[in-house]
N, C-alpha and C. Protein backbone atom coordinates (compact mmCIF):
# COMPACT_ATOMS: atom_id res chain seq x y z
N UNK A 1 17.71 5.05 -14.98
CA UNK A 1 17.15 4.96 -16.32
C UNK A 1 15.84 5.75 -16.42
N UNK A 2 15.65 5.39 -15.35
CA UNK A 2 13.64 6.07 -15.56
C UNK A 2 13.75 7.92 -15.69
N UNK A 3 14.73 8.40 -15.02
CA UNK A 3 15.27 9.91 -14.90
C UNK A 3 15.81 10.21 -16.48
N UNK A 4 16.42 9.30 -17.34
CA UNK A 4 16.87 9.75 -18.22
C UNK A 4 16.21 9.37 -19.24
N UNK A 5 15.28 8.40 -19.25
CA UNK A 5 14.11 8.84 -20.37
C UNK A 5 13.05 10.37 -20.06
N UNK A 6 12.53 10.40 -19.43
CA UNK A 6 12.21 11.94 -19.09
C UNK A 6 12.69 13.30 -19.18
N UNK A 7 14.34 12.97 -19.08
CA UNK A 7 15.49 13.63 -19.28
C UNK A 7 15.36 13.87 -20.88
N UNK A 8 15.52 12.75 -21.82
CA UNK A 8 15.52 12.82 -23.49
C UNK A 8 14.18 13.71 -24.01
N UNK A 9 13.36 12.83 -23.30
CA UNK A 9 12.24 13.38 -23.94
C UNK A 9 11.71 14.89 -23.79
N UNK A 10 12.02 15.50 -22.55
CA UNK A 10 12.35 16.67 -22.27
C UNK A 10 13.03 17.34 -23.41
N UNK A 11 14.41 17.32 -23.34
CA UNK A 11 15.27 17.72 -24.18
C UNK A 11 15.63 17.83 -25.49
N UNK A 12 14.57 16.20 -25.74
CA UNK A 12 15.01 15.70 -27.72
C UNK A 12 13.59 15.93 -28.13
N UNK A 13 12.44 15.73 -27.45
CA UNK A 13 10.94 15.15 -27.97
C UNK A 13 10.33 16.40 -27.81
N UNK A 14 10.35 16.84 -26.98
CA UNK A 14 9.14 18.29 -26.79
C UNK A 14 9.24 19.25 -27.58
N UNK A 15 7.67 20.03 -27.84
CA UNK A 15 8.22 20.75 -29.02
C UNK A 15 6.83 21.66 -29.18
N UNK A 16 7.50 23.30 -28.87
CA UNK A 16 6.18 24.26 -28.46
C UNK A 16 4.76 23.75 -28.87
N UNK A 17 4.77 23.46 -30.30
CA UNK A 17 3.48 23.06 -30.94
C UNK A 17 2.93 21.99 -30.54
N UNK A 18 3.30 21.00 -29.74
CA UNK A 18 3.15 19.52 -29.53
C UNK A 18 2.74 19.72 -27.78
N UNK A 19 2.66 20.89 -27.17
CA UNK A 19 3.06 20.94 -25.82
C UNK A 19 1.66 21.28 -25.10
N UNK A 20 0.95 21.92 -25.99
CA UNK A 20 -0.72 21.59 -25.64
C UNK A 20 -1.52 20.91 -26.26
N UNK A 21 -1.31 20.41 -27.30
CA UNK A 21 -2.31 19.14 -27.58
C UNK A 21 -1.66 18.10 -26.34
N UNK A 22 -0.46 17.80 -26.07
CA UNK A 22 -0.06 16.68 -25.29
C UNK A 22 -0.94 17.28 -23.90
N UNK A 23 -0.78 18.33 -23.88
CA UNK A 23 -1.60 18.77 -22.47
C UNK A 23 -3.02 18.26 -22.03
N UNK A 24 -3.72 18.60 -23.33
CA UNK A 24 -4.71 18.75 -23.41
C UNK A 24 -5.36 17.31 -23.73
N UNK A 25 -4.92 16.22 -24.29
CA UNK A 25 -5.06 14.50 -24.24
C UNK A 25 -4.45 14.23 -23.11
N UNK A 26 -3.83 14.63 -22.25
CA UNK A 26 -3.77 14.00 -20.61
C UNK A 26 -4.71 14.08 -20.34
N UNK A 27 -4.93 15.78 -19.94
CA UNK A 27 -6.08 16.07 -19.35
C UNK A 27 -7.50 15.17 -19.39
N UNK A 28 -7.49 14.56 -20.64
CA UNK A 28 -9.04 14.07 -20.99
C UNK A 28 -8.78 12.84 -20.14
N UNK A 29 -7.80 12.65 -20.14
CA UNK A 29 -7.26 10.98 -19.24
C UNK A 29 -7.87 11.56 -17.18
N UNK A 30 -8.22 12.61 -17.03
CA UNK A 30 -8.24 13.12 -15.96
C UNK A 30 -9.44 12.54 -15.19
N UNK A 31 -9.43 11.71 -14.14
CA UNK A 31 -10.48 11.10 -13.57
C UNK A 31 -11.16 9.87 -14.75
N UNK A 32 -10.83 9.34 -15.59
CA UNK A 32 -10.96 8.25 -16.79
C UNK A 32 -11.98 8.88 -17.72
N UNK A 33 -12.06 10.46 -17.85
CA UNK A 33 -13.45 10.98 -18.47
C UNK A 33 -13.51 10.44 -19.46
N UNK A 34 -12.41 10.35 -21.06
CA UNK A 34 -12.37 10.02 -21.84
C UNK A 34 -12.93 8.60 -21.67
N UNK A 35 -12.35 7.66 -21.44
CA UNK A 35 -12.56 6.49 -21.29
C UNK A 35 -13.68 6.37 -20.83
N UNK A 36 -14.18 6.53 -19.21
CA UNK A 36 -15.63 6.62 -19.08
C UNK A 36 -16.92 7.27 -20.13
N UNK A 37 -16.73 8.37 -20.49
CA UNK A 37 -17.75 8.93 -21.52
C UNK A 37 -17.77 8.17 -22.79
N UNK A 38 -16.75 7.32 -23.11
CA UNK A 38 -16.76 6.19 -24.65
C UNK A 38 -17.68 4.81 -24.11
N UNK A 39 -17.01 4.65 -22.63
CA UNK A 39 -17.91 3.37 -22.42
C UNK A 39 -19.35 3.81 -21.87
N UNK A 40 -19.64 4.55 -21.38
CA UNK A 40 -21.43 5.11 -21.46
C UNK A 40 -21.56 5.05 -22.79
N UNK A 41 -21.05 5.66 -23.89
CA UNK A 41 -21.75 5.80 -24.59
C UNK A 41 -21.80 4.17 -25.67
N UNK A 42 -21.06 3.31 -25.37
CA UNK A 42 -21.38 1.89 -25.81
C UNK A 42 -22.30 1.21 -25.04
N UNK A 43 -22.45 1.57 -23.89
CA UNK A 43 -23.77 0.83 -22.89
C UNK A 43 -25.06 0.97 -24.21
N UNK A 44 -25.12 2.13 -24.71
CA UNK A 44 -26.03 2.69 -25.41
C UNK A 44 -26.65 2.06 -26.88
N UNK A 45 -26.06 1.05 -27.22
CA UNK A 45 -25.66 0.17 -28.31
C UNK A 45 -25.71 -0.74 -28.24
N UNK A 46 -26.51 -2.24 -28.42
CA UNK A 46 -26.51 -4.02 -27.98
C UNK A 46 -25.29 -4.35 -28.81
N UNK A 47 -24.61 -3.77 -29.91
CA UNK A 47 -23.51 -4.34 -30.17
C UNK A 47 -22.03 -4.11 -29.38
N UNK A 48 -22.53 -3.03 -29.05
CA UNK A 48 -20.97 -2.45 -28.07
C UNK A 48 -21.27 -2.30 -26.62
N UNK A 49 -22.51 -3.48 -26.42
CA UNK A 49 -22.60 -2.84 -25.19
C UNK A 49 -21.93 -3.81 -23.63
N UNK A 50 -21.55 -4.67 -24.54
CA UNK A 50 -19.96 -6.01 -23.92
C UNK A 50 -19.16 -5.02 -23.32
N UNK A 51 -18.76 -4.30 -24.44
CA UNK A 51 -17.49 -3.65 -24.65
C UNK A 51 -17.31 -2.63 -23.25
N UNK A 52 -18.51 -1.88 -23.49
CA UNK A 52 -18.64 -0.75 -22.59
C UNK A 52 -18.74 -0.96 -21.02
N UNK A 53 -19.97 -2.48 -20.70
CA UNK A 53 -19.93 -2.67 -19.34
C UNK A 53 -18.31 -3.59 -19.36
N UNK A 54 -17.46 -4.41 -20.18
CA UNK A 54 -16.46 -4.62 -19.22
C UNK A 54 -15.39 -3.73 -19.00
N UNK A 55 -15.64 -2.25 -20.04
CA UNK A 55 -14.08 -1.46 -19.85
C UNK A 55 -14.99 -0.44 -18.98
N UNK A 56 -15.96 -0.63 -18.00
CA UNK A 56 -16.19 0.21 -16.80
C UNK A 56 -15.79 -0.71 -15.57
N UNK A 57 -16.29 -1.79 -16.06
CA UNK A 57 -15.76 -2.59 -15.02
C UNK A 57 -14.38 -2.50 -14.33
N UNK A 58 -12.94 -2.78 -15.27
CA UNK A 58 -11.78 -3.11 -15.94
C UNK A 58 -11.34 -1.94 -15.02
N UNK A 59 -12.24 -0.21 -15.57
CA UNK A 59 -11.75 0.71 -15.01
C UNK A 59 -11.53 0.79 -13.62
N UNK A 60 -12.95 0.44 -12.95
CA UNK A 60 -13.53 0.31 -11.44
C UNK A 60 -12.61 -0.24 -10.97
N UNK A 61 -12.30 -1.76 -11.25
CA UNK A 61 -10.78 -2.68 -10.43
C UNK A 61 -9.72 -1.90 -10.72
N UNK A 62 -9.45 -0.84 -12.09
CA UNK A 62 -7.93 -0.42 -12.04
C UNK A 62 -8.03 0.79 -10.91
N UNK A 63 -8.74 1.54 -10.74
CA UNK A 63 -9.11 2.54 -9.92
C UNK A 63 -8.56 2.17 -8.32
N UNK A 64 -9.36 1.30 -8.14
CA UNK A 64 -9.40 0.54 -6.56
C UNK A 64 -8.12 -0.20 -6.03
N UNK A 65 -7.31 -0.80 -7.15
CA UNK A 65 -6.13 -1.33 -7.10
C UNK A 65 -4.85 0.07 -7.14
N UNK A 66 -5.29 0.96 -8.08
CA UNK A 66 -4.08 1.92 -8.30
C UNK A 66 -4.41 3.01 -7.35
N UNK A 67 -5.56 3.47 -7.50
CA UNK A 67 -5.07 4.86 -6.57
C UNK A 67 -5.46 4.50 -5.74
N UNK A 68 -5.95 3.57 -4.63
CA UNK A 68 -6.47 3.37 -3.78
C UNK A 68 -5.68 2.47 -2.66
N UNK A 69 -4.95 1.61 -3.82
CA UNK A 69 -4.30 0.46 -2.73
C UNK A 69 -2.14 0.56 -2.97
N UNK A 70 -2.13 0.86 -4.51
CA UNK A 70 -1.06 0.80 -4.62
C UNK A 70 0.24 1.96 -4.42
N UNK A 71 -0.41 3.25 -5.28
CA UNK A 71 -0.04 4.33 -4.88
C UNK A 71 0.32 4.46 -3.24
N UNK A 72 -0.89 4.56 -2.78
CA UNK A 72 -0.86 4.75 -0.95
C UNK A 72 0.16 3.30 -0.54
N UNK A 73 0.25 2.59 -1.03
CA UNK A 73 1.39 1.49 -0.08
C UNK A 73 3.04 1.70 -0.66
N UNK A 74 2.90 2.20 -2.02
CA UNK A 74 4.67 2.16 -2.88
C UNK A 74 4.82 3.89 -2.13
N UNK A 75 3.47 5.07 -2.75
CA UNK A 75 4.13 6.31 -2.23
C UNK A 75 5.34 6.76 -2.95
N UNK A 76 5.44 6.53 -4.34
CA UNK A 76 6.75 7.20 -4.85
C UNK A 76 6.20 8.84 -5.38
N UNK A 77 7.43 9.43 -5.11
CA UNK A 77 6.80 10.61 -5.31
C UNK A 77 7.12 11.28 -6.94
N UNK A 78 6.42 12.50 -7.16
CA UNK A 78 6.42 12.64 -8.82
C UNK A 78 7.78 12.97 -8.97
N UNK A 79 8.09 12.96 -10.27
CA UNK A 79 9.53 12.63 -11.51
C UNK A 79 9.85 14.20 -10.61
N UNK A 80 9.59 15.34 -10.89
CA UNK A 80 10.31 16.85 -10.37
C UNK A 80 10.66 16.85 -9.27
N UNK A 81 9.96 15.97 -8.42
CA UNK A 81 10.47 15.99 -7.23
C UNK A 81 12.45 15.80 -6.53
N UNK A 82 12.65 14.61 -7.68
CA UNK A 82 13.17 13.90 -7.73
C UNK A 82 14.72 14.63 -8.89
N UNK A 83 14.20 15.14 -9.79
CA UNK A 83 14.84 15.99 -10.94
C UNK A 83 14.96 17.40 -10.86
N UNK A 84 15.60 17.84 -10.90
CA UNK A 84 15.41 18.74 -10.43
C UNK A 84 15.03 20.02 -12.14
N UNK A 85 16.07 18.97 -13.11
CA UNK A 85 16.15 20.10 -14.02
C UNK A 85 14.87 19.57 -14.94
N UNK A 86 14.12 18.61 -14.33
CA UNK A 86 12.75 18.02 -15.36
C UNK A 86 11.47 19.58 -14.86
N UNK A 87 11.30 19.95 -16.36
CA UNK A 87 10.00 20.59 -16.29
C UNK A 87 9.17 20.39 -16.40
N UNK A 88 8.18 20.06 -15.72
CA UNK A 88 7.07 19.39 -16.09
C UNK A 88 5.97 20.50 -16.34
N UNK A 89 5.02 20.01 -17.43
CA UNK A 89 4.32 21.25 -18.29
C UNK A 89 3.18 20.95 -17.22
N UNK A 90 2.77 20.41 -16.36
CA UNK A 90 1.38 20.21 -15.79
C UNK A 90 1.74 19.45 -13.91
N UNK A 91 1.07 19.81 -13.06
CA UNK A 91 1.13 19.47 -11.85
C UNK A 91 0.09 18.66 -11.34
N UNK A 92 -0.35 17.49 -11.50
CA UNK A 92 -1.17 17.05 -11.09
C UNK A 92 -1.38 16.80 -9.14
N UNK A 93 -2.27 17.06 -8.68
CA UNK A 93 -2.98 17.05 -7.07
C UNK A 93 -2.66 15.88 -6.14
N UNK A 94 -2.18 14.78 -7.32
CA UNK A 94 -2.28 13.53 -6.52
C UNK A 94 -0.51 13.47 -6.53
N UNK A 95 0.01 13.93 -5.45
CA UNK A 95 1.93 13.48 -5.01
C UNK A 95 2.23 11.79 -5.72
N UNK A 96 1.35 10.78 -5.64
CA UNK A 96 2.28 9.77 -5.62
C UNK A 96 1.91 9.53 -7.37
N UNK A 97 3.47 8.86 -7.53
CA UNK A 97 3.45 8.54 -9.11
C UNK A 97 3.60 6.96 -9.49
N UNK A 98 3.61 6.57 -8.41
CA UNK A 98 3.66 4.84 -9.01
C UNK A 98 2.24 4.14 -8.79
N UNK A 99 1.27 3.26 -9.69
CA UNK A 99 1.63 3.33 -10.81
C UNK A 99 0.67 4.33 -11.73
N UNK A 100 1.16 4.75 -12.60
CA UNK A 100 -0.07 5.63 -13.52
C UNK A 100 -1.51 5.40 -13.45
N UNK A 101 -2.02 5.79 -13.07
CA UNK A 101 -3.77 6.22 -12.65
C UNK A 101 -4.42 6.05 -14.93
N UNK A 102 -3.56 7.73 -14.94
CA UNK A 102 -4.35 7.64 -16.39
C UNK A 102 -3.86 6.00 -17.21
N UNK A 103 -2.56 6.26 -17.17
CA UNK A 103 -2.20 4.36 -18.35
C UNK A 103 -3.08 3.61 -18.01
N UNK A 104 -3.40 3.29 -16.21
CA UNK A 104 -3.89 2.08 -15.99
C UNK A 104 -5.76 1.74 -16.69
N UNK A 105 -6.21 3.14 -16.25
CA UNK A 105 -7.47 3.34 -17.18
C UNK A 105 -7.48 3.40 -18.63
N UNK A 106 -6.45 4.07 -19.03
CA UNK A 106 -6.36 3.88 -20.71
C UNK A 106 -6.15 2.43 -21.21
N UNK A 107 -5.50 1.76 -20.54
CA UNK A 107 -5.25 0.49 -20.70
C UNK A 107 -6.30 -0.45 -20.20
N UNK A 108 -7.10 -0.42 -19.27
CA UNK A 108 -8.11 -1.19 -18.71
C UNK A 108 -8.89 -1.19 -20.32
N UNK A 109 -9.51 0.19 -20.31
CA UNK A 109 -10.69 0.44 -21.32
C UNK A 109 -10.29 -0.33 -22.56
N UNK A 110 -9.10 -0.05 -22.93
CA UNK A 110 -8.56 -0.84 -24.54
C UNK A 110 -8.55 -1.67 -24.53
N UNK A 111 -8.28 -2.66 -23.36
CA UNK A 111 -8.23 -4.50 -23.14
C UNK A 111 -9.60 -4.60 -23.30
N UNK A 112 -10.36 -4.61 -22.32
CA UNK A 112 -11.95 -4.86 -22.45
C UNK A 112 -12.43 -4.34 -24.00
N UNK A 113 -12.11 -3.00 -24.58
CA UNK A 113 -12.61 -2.62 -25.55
C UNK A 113 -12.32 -3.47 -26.97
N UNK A 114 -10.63 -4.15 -26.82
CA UNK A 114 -10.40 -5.08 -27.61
C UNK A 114 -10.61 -6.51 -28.01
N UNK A 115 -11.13 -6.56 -26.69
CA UNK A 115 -11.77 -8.22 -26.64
C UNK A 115 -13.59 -8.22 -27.67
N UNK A 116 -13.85 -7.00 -27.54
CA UNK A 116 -15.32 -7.05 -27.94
C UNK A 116 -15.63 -6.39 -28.88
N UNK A 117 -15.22 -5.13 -29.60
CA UNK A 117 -15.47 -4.46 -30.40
C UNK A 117 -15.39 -5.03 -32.12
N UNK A 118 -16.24 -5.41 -32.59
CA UNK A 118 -16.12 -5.99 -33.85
C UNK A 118 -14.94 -5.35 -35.11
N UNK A 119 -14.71 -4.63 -35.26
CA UNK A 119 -13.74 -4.14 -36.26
C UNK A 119 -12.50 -4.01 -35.99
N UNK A 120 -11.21 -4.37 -36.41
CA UNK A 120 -9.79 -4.92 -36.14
C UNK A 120 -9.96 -3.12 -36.13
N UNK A 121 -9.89 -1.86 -36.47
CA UNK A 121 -9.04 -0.80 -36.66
C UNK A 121 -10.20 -0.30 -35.37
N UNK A 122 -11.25 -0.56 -34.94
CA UNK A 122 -11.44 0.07 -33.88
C UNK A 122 -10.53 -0.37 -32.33
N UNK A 123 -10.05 -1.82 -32.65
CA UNK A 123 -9.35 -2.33 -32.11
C UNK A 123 -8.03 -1.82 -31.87
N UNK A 124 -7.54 -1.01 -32.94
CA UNK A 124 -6.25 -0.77 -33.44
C UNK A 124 -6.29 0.61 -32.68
N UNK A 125 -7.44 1.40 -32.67
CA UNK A 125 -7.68 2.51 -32.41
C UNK A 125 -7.38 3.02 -30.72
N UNK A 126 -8.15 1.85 -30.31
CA UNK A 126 -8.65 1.84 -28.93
C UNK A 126 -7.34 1.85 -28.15
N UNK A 127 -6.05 0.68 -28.38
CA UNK A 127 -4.74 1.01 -27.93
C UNK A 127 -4.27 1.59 -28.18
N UNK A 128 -4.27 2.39 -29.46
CA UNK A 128 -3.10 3.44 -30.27
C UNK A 128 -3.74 4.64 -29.07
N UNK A 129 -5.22 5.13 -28.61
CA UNK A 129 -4.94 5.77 -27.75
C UNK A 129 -4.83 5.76 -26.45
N UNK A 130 -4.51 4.42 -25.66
CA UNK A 130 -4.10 4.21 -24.37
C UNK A 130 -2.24 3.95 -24.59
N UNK A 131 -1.90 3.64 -26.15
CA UNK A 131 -0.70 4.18 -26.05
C UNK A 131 -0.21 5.71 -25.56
N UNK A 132 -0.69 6.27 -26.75
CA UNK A 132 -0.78 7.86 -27.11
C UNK A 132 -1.05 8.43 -24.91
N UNK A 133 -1.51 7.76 -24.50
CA UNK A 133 -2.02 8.34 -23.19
C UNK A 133 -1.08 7.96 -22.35
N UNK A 134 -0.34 6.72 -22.25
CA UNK A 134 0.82 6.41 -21.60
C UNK A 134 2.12 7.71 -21.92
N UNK A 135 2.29 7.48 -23.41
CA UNK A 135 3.34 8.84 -23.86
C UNK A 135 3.23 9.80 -23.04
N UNK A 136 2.02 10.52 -23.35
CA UNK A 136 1.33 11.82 -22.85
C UNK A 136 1.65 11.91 -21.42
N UNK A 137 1.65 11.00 -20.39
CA UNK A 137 2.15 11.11 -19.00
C UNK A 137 3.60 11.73 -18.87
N UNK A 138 4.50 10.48 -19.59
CA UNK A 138 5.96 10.63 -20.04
C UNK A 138 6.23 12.11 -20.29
N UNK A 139 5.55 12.41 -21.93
CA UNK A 139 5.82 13.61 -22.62
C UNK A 139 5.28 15.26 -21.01
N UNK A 140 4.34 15.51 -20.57
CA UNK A 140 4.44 16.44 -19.73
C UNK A 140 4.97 16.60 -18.44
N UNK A 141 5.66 14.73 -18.34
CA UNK A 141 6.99 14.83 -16.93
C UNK A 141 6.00 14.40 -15.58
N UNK A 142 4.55 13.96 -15.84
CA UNK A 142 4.48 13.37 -14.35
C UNK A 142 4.71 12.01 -14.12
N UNK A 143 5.03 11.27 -15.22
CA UNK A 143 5.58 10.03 -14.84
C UNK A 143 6.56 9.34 -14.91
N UNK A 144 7.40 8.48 -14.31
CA UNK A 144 8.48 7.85 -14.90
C UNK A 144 8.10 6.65 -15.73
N UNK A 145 8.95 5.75 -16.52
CA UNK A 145 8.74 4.65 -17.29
C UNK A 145 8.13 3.89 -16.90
N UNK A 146 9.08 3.74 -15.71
CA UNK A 146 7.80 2.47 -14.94
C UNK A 146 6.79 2.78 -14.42
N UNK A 147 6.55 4.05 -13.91
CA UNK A 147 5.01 4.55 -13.70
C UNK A 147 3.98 3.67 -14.78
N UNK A 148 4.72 4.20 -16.16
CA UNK A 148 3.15 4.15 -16.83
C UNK A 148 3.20 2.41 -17.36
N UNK A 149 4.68 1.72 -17.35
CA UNK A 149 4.97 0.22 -17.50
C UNK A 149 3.46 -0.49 -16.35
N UNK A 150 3.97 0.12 -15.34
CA UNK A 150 3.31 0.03 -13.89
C UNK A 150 1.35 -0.03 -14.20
N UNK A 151 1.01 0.71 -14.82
CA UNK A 151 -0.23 1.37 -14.83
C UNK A 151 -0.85 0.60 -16.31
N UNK A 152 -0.08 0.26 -17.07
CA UNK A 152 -0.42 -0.80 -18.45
C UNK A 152 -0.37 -1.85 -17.69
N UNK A 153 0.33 -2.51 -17.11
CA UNK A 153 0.32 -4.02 -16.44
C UNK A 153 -1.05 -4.09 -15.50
N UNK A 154 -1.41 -3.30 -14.49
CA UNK A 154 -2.63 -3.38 -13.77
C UNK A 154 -3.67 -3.35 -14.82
N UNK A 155 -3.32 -2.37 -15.59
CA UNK A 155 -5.15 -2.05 -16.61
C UNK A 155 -5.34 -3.06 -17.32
N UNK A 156 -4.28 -4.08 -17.73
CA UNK A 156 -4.80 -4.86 -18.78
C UNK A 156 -4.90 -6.24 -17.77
N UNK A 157 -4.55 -6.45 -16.45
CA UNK A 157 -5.05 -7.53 -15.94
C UNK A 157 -6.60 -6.82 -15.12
N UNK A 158 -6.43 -5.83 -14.87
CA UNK A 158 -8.05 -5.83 -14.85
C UNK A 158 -8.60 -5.72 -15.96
N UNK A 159 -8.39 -5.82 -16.76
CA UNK A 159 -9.26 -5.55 -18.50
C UNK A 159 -9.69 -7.33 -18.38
N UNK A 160 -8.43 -8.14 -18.43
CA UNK A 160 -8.46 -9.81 -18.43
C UNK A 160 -9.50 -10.09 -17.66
N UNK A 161 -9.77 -9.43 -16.27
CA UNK A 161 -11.06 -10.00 -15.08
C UNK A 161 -12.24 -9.66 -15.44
N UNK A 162 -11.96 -8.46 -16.09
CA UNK A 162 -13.29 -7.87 -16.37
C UNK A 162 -14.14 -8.94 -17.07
N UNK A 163 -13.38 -9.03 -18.59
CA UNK A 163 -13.69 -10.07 -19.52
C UNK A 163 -14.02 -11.14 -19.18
N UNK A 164 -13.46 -12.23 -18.02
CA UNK A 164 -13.71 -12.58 -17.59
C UNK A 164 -15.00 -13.02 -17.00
N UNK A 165 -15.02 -11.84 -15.96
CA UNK A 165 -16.42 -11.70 -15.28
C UNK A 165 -17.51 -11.73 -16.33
N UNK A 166 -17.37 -11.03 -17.70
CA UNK A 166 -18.29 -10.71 -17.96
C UNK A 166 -18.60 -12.03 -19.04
N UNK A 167 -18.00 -12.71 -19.71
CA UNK A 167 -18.03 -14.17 -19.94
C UNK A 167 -18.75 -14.89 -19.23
N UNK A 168 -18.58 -15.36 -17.93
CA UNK A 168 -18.97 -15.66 -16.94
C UNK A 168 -20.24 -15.03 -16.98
N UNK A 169 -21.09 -14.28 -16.58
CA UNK A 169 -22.28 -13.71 -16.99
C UNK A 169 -23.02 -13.92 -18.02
N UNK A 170 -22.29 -14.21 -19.12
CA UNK A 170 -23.19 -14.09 -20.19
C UNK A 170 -23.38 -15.74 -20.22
N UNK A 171 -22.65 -16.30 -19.78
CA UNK A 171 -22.66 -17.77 -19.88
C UNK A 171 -24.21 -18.30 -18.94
N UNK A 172 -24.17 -17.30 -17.71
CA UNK A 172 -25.33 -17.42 -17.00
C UNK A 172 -26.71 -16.81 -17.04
N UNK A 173 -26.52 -16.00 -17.80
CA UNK A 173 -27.81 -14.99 -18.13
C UNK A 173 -27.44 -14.23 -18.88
N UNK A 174 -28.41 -14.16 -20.10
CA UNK A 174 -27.97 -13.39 -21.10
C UNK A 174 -28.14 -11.72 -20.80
N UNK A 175 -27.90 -10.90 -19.47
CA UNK A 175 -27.82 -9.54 -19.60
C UNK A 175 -27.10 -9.14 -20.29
N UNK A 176 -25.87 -9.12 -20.92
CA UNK A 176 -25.14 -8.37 -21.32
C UNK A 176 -24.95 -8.72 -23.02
């Protein structure tokens, strides 16, 4: 199954004009810049600034759990490897594909970012682009389904700890 969604989307979804913006919103997913540079810049703010220290946090545990512990123990290797007739528009450095690095950060940041951010459409916002960033894996072929299934499930239980933790904190001292 996971070969033949990649397979469709290849075949039915891609589409010259669509093939570098999709490029180019991975890319920002590259090392969590996007995500990191939104939550600096909420540190910067006493109203968003919940928001920002728990979706760095959220990030930090998805980081340490995904590319650090999980990748290196599952070791699945990327979708082309595997496909032969999948083109993938972009090659990323890191061989293993389980679970998504970028989802799990796009998804960390939006959990934490959704628990705290006062306005329902910034709310709305914040997942529509850790959706949009899960796709974006899919759409240029370095991930399979469950890659990025894989990489939403870690980000949003570290998003849950983060929150957590940071509850916990505020309950004890008002830093945050």
């Amino acid at each position: 199954m996971d070969g033949a969604v990649l397979m469709f989307i290849q075949n039915h979804l891609r589409a010259d004009w669509l093939d570098g913006a999709m490029r180019f919103y991975t890319m920002l997913g590259d090392n969590g810049l996007l995500w990191i540079a939104l939550s600096v810049l909420m540190l910067c703010f006493k109203p968003s600034r919940r928001a920002g220290f728990a979706a760095l946090l959220a990030m930090f545990l998805g980081l340490v759990i995904t590319n650090l512990i999980l990748k290196i123990l599952i070791a699945r290797p990327r979708p082309w490897l595997d496909l032969a007739e999948l083109l993938p528009l972009l090659e990323p450095p890191d061989p293993h594909s389980f679970p998504s690095g970028h989802t799990c950060g796009a998804f960390a940041a939006a959990g934490a970012w959704s628990r705290y951010l006062p306005r329902r459409w910034m709310k709305a916002g914040a997942v529509g682009s850790a959706v949009l960033m899960a796709y974006s894996r899919l759409y240029v072929g370095v991930h399979y389904l469950t890659d990025v299934l894989g990489g939403m499930l870690v980000g949003l239980l570290c998003a849950w700890v983060s929150v957590m933790l940071v509850e916990k904190m505020k309950k004890h001292r008002d830093l945050l």
